[in-house]
PDB file of N, CA and C in Angstrom:
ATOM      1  N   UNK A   1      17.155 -58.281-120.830  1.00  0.00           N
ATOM      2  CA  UNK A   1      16.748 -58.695-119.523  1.00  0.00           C
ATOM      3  C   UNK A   1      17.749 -58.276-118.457  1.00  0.00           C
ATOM      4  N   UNK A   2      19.148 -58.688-118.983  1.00  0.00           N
ATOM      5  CA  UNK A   2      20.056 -57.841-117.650  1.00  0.00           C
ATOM      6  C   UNK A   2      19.644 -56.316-117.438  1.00  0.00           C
ATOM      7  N   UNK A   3      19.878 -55.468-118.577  1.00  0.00           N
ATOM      8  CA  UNK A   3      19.270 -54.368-118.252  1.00  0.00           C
ATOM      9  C   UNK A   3      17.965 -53.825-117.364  1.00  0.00           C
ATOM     10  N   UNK A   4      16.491 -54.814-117.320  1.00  0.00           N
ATOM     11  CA  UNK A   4      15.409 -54.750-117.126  1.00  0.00           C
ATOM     12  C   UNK A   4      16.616 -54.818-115.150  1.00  0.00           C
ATOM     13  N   UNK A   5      16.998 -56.127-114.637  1.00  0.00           N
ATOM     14  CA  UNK A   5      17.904 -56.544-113.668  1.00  0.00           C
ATOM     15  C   UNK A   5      18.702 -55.118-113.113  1.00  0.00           C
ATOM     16  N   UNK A   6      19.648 -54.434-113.454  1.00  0.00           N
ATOM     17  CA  UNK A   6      20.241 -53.779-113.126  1.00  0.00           C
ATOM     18  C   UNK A   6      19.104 -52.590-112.943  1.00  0.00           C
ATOM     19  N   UNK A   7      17.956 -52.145-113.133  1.00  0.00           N
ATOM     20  CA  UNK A   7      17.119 -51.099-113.218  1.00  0.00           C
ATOM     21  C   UNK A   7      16.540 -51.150-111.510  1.00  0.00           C
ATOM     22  N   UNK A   8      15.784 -52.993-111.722  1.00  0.00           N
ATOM     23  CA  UNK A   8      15.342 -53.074-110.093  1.00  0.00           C
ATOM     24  C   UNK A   8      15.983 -53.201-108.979  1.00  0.00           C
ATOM     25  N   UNK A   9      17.417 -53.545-109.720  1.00  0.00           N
ATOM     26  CA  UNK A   9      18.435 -53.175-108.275  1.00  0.00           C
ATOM     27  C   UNK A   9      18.317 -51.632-108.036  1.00  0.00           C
ATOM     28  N   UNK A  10      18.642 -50.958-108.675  1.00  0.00           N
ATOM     29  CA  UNK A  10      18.845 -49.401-108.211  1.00  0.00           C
ATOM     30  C   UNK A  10      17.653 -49.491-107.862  1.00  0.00           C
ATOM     31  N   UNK A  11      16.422 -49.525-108.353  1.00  0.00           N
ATOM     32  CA  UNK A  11      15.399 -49.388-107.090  1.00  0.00           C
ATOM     33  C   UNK A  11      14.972 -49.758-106.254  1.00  0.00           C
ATOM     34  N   UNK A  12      15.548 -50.684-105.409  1.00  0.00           N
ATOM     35  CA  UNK A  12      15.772 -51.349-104.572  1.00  0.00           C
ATOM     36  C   UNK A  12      16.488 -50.629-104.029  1.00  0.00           C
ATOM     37  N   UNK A  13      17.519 -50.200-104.213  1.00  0.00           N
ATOM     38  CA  UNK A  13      18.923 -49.624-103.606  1.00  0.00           C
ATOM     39  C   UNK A  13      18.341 -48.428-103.337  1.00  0.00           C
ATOM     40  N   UNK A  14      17.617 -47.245-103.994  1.00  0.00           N
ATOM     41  CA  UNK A  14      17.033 -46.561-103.976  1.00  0.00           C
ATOM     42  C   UNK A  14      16.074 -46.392-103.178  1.00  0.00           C
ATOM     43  N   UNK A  15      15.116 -47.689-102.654  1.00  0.00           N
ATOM     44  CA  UNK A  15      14.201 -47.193-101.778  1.00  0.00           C
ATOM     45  C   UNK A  15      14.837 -47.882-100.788  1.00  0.00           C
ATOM     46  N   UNK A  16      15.673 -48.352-100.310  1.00  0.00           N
ATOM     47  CA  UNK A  16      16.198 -48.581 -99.136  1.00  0.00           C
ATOM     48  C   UNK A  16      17.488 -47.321 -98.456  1.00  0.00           C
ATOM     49  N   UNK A  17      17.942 -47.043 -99.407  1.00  0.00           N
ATOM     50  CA  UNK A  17      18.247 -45.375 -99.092  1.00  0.00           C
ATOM     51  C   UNK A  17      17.669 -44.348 -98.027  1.00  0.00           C
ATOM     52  N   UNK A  18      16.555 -44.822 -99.114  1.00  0.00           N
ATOM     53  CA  UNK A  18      15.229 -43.502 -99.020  1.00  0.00           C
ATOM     54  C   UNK A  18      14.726 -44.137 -97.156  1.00  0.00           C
ATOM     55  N   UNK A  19      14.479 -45.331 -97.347  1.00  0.00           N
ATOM     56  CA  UNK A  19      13.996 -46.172 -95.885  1.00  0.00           C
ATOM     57  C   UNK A  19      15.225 -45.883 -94.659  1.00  0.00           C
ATOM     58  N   UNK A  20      16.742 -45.971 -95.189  1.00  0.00           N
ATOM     59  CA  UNK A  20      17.807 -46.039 -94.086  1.00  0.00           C
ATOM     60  C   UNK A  20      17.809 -44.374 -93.816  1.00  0.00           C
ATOM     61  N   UNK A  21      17.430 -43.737 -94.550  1.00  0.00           N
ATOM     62  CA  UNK A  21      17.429 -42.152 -94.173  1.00  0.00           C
ATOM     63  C   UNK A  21      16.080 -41.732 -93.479  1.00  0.00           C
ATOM     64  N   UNK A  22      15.116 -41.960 -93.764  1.00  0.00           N
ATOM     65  CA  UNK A  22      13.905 -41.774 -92.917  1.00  0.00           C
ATOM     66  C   UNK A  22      14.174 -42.222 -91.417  1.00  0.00           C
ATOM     67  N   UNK A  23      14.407 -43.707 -91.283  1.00  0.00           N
ATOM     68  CA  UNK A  23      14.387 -44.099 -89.920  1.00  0.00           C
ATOM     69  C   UNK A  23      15.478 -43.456 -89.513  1.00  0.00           C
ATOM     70  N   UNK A  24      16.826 -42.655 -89.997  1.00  0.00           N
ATOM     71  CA  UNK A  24      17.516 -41.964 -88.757  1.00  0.00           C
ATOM     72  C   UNK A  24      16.847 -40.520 -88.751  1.00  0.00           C
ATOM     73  N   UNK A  25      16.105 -40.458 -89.566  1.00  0.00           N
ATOM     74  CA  UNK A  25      15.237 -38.695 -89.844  1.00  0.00           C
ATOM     75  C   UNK A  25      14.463 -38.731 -88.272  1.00  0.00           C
ATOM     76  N   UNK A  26      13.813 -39.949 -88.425  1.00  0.00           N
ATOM     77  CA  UNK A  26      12.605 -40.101 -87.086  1.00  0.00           C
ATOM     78  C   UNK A  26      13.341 -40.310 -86.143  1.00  0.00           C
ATOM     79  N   UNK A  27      14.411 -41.166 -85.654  1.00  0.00           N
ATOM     80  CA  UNK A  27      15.061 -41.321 -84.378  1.00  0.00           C
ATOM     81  C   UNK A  27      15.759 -40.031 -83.970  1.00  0.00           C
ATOM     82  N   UNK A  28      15.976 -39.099 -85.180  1.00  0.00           N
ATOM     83  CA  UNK A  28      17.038 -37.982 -84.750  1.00  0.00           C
ATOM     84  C   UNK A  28      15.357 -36.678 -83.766  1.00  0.00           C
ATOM     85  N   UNK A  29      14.580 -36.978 -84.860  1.00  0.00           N
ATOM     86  CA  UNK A  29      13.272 -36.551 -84.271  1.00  0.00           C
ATOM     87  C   UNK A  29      12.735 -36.738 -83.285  1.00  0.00           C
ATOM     88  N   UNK A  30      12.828 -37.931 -82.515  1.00  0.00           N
ATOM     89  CA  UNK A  30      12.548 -38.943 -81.674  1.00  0.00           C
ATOM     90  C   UNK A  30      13.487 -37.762 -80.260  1.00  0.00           C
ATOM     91  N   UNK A  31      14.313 -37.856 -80.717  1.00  0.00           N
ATOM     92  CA  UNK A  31      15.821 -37.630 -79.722  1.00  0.00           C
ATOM     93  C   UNK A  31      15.696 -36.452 -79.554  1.00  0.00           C
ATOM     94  N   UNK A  32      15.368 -35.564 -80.166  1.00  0.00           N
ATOM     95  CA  UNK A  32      14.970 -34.383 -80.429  1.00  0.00           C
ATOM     96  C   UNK A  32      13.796 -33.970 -79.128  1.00  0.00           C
ATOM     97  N   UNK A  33      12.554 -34.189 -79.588  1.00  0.00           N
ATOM     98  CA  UNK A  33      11.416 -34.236 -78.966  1.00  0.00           C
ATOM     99  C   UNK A  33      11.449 -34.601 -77.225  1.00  0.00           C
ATOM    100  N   UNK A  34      12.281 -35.950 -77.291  1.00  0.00           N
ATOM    101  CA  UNK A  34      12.659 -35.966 -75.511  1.00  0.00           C
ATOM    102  C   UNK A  34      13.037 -34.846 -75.026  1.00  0.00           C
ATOM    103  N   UNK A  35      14.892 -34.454 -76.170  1.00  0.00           N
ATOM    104  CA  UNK A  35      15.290 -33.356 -75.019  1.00  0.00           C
ATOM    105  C   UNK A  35      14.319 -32.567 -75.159  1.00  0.00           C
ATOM    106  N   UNK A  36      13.444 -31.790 -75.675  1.00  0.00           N
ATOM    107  CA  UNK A  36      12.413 -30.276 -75.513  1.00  0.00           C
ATOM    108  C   UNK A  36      11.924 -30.610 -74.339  1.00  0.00           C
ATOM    109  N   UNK A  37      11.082 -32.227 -73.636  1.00  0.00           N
ATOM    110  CA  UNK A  37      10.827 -32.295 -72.752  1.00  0.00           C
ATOM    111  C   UNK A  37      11.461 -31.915 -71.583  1.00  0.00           C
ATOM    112  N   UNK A  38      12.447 -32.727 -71.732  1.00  0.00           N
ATOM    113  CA  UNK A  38      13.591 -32.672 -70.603  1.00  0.00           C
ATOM    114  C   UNK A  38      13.971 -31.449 -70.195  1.00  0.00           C
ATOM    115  N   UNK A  39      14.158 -30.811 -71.110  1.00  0.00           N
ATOM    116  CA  UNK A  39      14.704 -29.397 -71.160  1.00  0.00           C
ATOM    117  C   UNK A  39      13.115 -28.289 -69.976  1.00  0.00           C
ATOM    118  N   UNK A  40      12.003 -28.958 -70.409  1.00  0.00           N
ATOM    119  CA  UNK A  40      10.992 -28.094 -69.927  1.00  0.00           C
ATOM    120  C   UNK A  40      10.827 -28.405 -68.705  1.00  0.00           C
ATOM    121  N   UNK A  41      10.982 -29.716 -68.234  1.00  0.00           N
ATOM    122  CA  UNK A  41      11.198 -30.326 -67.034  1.00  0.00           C
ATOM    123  C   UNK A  41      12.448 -30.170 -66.411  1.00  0.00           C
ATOM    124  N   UNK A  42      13.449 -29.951 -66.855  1.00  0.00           N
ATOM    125  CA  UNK A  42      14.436 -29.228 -65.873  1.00  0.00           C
ATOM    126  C   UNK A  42      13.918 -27.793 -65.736  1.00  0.00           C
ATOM    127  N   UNK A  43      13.914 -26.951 -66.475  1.00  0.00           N
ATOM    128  CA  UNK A  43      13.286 -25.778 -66.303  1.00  0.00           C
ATOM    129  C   UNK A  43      12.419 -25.423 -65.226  1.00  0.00           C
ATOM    130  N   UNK A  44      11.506 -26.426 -65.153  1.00  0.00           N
ATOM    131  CA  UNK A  44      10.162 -26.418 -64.045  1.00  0.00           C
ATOM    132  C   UNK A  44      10.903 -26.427 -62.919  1.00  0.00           C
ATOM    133  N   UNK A  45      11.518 -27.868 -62.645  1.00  0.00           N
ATOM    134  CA  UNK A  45      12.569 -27.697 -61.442  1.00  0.00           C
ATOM    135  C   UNK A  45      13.895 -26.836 -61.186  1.00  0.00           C
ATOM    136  N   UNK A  46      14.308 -26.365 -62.063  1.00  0.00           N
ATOM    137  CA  UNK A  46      15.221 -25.179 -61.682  1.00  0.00           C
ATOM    138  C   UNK A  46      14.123 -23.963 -60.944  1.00  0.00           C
ATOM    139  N   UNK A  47      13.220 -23.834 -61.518  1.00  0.00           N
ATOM    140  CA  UNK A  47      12.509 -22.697 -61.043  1.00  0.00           C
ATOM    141  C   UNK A  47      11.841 -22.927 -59.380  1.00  0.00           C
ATOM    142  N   UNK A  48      11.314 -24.127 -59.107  1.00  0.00           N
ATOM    143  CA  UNK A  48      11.130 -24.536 -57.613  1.00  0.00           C
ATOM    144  C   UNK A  48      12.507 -24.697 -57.215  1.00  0.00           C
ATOM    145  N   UNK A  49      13.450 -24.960 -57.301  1.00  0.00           N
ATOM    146  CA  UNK A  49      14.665 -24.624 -56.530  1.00  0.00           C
ATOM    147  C   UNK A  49      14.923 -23.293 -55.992  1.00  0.00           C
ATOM    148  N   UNK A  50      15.172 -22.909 -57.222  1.00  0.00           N
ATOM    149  CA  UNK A  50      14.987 -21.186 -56.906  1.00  0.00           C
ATOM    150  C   UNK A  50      14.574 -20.579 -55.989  1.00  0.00           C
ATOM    151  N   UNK A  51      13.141 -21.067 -55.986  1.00  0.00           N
ATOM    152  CA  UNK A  51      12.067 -20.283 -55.182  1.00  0.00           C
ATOM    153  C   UNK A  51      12.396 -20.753 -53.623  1.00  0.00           C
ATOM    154  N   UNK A  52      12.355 -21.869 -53.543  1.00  0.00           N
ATOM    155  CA  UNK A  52      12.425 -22.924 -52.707  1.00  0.00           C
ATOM    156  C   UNK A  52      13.766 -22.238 -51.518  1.00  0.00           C
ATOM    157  N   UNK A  53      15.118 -22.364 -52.175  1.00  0.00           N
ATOM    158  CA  UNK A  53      16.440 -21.556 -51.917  1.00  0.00           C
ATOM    159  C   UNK A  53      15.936 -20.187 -51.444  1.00  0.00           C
ATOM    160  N   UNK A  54      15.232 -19.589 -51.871  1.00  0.00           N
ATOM    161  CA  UNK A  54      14.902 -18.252 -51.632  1.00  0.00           C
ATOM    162  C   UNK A  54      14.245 -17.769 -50.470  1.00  0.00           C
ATOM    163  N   UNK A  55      13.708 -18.868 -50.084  1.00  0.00           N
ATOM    164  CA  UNK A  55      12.655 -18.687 -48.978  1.00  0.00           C
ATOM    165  C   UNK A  55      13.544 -19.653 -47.885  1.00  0.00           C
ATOM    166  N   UNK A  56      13.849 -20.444 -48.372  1.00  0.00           N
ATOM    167  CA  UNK A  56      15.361 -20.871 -47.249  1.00  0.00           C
ATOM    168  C   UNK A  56      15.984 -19.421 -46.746  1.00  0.00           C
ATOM    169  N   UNK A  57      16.695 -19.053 -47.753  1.00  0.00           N
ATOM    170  CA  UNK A  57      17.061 -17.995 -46.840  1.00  0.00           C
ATOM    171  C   UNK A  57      16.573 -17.150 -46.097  1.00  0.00           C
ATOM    172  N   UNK A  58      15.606 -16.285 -46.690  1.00  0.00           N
ATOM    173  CA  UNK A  58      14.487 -15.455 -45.758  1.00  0.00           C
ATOM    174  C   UNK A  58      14.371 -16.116 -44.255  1.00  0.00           C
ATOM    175  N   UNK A  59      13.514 -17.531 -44.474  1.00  0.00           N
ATOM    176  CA  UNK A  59      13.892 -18.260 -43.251  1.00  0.00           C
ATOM    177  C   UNK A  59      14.905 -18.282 -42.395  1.00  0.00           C
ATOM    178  N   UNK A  60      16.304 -18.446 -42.755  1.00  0.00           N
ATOM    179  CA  UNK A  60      17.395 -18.310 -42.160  1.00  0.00           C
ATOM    180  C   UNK A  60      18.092 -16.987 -41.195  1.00  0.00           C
ATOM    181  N   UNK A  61      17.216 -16.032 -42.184  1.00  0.00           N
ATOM    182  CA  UNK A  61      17.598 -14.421 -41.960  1.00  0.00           C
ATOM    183  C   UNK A  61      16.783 -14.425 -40.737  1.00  0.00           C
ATOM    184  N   UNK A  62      15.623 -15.062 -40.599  1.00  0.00           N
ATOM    185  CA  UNK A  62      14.288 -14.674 -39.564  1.00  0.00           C
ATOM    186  C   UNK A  62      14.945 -15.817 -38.301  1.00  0.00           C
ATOM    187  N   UNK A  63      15.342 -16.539 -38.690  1.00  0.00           N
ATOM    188  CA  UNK A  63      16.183 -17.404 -37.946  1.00  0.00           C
ATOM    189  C   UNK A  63      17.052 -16.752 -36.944  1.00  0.00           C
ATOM    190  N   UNK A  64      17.809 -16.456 -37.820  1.00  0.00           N
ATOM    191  CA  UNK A  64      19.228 -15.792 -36.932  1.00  0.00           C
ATOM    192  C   UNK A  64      18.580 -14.446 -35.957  1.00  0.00           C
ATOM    193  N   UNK A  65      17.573 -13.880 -36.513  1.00  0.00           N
ATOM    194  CA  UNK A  65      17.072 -12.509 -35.832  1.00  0.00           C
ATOM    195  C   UNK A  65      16.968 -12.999 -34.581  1.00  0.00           C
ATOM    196  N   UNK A  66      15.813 -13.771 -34.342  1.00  0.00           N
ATOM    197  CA  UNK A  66      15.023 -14.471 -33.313  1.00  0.00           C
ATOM    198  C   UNK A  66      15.938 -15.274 -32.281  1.00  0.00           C
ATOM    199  N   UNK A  67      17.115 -15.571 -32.967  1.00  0.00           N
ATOM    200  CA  UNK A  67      18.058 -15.876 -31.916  1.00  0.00           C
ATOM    201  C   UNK A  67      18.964 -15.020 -31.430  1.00  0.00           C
ATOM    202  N   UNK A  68      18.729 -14.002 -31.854  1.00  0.00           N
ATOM    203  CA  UNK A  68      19.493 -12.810 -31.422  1.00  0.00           C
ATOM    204  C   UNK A  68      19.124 -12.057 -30.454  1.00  0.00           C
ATOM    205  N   UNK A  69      17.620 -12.280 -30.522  1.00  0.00           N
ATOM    206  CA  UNK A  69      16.808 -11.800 -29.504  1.00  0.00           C
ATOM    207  C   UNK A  69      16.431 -12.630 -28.517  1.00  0.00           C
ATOM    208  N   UNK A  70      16.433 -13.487 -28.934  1.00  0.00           N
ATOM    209  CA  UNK A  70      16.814 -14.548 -27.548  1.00  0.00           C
ATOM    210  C   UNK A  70      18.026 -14.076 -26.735  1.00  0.00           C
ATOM    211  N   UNK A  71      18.907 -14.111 -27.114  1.00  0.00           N
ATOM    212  CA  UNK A  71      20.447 -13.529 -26.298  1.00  0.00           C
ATOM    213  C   UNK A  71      19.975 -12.602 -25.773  1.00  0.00           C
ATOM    214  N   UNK A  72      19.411 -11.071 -26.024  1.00  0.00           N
ATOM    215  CA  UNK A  72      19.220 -10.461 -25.878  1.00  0.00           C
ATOM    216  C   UNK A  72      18.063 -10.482 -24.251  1.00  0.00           C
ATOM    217  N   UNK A  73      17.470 -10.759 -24.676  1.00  0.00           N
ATOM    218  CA  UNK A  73      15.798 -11.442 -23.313  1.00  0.00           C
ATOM    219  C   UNK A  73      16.393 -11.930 -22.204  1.00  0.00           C
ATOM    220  N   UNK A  74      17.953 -12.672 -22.962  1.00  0.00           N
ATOM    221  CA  UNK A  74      18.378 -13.574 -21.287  1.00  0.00           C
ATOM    222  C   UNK A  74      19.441 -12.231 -21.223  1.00  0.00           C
ATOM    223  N   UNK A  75      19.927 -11.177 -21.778  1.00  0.00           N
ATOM    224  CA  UNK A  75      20.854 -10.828 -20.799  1.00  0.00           C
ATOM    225  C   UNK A  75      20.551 -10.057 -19.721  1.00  0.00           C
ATOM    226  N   UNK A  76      21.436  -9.382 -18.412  1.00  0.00           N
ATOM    227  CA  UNK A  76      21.551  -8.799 -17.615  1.00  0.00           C
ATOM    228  C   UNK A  76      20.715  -7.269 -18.259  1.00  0.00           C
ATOM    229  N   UNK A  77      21.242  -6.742 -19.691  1.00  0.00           N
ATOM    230  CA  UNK A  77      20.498  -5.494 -19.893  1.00  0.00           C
ATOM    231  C   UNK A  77      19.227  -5.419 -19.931  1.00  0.00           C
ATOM    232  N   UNK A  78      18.692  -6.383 -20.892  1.00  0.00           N
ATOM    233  CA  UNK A  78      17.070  -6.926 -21.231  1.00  0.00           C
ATOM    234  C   UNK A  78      16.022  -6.741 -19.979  1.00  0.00           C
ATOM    235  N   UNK A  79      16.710  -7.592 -18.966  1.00  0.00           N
ATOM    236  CA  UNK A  79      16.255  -7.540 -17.500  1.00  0.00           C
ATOM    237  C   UNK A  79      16.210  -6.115 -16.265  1.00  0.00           C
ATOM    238  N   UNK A  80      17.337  -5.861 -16.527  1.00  0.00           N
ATOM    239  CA  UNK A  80      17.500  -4.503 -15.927  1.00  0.00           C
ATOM    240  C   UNK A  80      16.225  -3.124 -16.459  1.00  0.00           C
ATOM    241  N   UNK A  81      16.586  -3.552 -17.906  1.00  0.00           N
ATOM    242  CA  UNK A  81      15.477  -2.297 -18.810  1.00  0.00           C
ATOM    243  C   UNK A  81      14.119  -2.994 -18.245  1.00  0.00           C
ATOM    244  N   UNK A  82      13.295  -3.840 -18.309  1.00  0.00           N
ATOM    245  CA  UNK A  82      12.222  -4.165 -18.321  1.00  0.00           C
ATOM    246  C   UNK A  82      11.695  -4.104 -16.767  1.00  0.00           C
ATOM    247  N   UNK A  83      12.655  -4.093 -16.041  1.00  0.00           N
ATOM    248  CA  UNK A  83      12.663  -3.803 -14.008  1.00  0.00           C
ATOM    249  C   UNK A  83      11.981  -2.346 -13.950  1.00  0.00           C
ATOM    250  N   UNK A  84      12.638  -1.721 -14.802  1.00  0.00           N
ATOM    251  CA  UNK A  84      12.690  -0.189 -14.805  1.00  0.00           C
ATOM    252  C   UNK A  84      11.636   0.110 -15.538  1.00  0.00           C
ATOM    253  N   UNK A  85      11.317  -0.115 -16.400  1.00  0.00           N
ATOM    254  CA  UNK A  85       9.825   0.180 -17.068  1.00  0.00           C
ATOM    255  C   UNK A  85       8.872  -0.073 -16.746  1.00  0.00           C
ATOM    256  N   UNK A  86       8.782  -1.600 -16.094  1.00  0.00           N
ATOM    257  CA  UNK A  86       7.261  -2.196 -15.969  1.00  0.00           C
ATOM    258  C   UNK A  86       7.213  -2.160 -14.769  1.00  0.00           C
ATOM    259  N   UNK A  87       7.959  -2.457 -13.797  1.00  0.00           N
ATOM    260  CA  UNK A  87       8.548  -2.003 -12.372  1.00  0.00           C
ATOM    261  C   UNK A  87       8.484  -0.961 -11.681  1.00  0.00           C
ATOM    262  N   UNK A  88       8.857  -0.249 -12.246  1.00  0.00           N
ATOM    263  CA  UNK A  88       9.812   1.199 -11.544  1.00  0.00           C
ATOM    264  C   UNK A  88      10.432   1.367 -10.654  1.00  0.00           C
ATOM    265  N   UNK A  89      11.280   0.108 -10.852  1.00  0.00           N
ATOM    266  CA  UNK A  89      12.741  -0.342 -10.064  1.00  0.00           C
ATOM    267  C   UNK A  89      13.904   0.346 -10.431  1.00  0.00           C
ATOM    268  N   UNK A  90      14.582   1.139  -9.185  1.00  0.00           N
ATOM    269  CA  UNK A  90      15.500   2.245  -9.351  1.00  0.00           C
ATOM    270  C   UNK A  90      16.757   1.645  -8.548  1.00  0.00           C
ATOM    271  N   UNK A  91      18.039   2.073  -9.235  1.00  0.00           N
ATOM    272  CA  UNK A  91      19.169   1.837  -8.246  1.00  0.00           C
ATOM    273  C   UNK A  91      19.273   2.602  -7.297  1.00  0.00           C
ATOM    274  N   UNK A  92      19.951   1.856  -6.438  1.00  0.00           N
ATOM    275  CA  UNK A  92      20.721   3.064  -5.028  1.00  0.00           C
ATOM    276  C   UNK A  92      21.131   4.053  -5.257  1.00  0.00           C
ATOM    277  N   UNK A  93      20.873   5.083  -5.002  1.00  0.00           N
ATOM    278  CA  UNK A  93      20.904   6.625  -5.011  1.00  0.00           C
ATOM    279  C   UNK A  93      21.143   6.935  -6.280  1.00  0.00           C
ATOM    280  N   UNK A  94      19.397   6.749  -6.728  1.00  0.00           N
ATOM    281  CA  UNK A  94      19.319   7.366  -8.053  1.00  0.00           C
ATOM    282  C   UNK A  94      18.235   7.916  -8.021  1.00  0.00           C
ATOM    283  N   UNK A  95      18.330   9.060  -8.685  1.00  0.00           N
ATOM    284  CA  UNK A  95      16.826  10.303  -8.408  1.00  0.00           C
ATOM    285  C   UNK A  95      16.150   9.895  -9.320  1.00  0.00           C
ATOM    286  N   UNK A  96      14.693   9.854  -9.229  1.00  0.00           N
ATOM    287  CA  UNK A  96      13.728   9.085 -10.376  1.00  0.00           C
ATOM    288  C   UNK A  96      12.968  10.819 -10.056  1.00  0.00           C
ATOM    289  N   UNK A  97      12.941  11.059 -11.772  1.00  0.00           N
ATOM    290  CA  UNK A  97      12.176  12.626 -12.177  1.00  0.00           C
ATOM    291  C   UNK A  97      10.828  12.147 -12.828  1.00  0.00           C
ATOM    292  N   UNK A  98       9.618  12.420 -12.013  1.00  0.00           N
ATOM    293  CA  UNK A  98       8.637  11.768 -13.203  1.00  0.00           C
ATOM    294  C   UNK A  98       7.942  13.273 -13.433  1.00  0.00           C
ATOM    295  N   UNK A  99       7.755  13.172 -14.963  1.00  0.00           N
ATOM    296  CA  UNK A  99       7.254  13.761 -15.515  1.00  0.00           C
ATOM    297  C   UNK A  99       5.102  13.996 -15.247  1.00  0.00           C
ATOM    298  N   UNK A 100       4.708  14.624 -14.947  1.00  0.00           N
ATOM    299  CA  UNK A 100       2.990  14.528 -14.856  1.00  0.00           C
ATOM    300  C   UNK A 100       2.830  15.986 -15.805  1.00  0.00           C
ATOM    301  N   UNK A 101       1.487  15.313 -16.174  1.00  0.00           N
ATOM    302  CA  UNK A 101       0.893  16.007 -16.917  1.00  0.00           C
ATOM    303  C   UNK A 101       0.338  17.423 -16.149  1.00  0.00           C
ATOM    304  N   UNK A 102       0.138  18.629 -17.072  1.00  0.00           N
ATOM    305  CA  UNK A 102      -0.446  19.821 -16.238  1.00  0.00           C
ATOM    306  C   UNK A 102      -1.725  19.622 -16.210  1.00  0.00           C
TER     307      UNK A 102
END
């Protein structure tokens, strides 16, 4: 009978083994499975950053142009050129050559 005793301990011992190794099998699985998520979901958002940053700048570039040309519209040259073109406003003793067709 001790013998029969010492048999159902080891199997006991044995399937609780078998039980303490499964449940860290599944939690390591468990842990596992989040990060792939996580990992795909940072991914997603790294990639709208990206894009996002990217078109920031473009923006920025179109930015800075447009204020450049602003400076430009208010200065003294901007004004002077556009007198003279749309105008045909000439300085003091300056010969204006116009070209006509034959």
């Amino acid at each position: 009978m001790a013998n029969n005793t010492k048999k159902n301990i080891k199997k006991k011992r044995g399937l609780s083994v078998v039980l303490y190794f499964a449940f860290w099998m599944m939690l390591a699985a468990g842990f596992a499975g989040v990060t792939v998520i996580q990992a795909g979901r940072y991914n997603t958002a790294r990639q709208e950053f990206d894009r996002v940053n990217e078109e920031l700048l473009i923006e920025q570039e179109s930015y800075e142009e447009l204020q450049n040309q602003m400076v430009y519209y208010e200065s003294d040259a901007y004004i002077e050129q556009m007198a003279r073109e749309q105008l045909g406003y000439v300085k003091p003793n300056e010969i204006v050559i116009v070209n006509t067709p034959e």
